[in-house]
C-alpha atoms as a PDB file:
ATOM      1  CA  UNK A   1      -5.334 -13.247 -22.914  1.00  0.00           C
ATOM      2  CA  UNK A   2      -5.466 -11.721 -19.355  1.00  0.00           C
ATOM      3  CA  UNK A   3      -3.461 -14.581 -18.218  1.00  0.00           C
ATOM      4  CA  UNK A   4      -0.635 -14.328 -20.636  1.00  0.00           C
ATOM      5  CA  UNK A   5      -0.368 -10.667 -19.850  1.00  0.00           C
ATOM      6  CA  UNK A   6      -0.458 -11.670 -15.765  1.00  0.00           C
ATOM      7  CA  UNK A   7       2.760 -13.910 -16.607  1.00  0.00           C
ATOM      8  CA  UNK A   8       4.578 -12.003 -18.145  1.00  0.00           C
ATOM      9  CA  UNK A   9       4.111  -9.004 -16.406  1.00  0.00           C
ATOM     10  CA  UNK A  10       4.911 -11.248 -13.094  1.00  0.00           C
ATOM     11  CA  UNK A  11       8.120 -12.681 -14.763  1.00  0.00           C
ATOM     12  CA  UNK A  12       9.319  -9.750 -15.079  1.00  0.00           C
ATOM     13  CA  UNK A  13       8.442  -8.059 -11.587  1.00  0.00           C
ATOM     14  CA  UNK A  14      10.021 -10.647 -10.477  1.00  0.00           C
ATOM     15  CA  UNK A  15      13.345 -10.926 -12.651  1.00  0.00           C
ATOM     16  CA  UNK A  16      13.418  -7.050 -11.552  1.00  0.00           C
ATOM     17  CA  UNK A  17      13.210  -7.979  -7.734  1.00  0.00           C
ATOM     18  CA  UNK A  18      15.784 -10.808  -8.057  1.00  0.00           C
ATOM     19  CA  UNK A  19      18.227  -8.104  -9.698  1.00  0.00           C
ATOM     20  CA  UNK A  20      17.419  -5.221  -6.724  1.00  0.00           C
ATOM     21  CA  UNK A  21      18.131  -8.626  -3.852  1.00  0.00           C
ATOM     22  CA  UNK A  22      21.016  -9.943  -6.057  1.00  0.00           C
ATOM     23  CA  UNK A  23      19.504 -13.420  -6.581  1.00  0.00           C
ATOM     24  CA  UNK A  24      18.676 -13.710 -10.150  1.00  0.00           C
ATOM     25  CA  UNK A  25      21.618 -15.915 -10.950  1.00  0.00           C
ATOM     26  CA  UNK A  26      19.746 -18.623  -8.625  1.00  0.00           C
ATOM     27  CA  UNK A  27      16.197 -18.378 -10.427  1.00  0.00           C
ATOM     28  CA  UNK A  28      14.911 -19.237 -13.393  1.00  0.00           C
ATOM     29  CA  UNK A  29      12.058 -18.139 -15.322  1.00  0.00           C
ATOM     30  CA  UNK A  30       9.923 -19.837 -13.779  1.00  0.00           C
ATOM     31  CA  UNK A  31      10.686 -18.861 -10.621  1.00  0.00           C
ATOM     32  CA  UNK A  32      10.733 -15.208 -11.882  1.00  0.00           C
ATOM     33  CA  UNK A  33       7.517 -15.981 -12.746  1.00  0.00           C
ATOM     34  CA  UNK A  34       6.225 -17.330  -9.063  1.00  0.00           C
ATOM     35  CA  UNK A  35       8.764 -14.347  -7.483  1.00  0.00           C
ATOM     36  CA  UNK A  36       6.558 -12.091  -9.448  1.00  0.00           C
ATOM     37  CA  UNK A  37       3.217 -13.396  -8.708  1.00  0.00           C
ATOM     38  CA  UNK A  38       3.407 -13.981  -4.832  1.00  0.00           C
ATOM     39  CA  UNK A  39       5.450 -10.930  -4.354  1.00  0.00           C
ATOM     40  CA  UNK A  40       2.277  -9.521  -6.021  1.00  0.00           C
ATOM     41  CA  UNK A  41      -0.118 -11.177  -3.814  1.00  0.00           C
ATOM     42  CA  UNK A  42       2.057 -10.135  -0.970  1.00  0.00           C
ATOM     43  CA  UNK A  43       1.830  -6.351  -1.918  1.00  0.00           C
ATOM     44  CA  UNK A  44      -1.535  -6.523  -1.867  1.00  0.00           C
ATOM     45  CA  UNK A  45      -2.420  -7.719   1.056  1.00  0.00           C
ATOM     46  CA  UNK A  46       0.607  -5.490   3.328  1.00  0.00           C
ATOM     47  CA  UNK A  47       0.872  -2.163   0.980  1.00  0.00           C
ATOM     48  CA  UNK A  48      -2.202  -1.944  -0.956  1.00  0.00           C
ATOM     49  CA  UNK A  49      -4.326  -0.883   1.784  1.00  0.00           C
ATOM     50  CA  UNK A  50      -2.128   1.678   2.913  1.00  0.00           C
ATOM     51  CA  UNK A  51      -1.800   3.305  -0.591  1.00  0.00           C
ATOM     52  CA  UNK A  52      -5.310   2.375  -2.173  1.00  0.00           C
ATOM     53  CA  UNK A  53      -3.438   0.649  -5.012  1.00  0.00           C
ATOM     54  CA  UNK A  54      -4.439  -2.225  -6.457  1.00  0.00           C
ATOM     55  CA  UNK A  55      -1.846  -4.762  -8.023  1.00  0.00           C
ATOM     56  CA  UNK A  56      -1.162  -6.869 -11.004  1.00  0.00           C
ATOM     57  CA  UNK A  57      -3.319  -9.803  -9.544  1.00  0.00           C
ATOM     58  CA  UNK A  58      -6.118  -7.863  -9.516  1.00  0.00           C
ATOM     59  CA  UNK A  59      -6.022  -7.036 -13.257  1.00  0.00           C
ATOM     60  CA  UNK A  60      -5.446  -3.317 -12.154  1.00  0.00           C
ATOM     61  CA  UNK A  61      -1.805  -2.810 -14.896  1.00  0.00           C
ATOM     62  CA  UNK A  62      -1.053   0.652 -14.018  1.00  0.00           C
ATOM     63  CA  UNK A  63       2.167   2.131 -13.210  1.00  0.00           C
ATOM     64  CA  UNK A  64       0.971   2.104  -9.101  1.00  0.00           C
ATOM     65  CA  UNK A  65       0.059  -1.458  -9.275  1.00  0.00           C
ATOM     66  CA  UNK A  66       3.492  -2.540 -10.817  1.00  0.00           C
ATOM     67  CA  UNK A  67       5.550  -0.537  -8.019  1.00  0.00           C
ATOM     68  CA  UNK A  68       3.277  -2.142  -5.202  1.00  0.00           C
ATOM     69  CA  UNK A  69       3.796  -5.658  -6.990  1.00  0.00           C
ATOM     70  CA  UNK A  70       7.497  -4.681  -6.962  1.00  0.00           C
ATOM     71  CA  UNK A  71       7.658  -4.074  -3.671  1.00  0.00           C
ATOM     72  CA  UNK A  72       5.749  -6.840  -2.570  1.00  0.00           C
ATOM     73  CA  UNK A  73       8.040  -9.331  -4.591  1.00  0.00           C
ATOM     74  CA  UNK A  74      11.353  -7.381  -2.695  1.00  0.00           C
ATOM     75  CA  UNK A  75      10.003  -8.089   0.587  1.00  0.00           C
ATOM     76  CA  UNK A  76       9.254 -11.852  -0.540  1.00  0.00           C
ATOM     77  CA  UNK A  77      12.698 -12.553  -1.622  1.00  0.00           C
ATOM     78  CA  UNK A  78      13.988 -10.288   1.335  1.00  0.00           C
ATOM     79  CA  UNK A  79      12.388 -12.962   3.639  1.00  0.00           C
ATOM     80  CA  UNK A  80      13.545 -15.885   2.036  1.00  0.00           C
ATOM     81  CA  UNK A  81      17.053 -14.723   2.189  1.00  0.00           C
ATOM     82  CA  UNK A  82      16.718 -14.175   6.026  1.00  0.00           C
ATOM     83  CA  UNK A  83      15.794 -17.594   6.447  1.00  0.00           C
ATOM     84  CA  UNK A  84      18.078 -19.032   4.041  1.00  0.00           C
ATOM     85  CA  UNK A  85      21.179 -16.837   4.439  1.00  0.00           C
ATOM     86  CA  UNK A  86      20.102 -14.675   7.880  1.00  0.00           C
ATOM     87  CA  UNK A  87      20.761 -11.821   6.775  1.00  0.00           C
ATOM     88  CA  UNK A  88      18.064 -10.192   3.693  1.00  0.00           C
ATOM     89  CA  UNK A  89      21.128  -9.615   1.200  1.00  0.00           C
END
């Protein structure tokens, strides 16, 4: 059951970040769903330490662990965009 909840919560932190980096009309779901997940595992490993947050991969679903998966998922698609764009929007 964990699992189900970790995919959908991820699909839609990342359908969330692809609206905030305007990219959501090149994803899917499933992308949503990998956006959501690495941007999560990102967050964790940059921001998490610095706030003492954990995040949605850590089975921690609080309201702090969604904003630092957020966040983490931004940055991720911010970073792509540099390197497919150059420039983050």
């Amino acid at each position: 059951m964990n699992l189900l909840i970790w995919l959908v919560v991820g699909g839609v932190i990342g359908w969330i970040a692809s609206m905030i980096m305007r990219t959501d009309a090149q994803q899917g779901m499933l992308l949503n769903v990998v956006v959501g997940i690495v941007g999560a595992m990102l967050g964790g490993w940059l921001i998490s330490p610095l706030l003492g947050v954990g995040t949605i991969n850590q089975s921690n679903f609080s309201i702090g662990s969604m904003v630092v998966s957020l966040v983490g998922a931004v940055i991720l698609l911010a970073v792509v965009n540099l390197f497919r764009r150059g420039s983050v929007r």
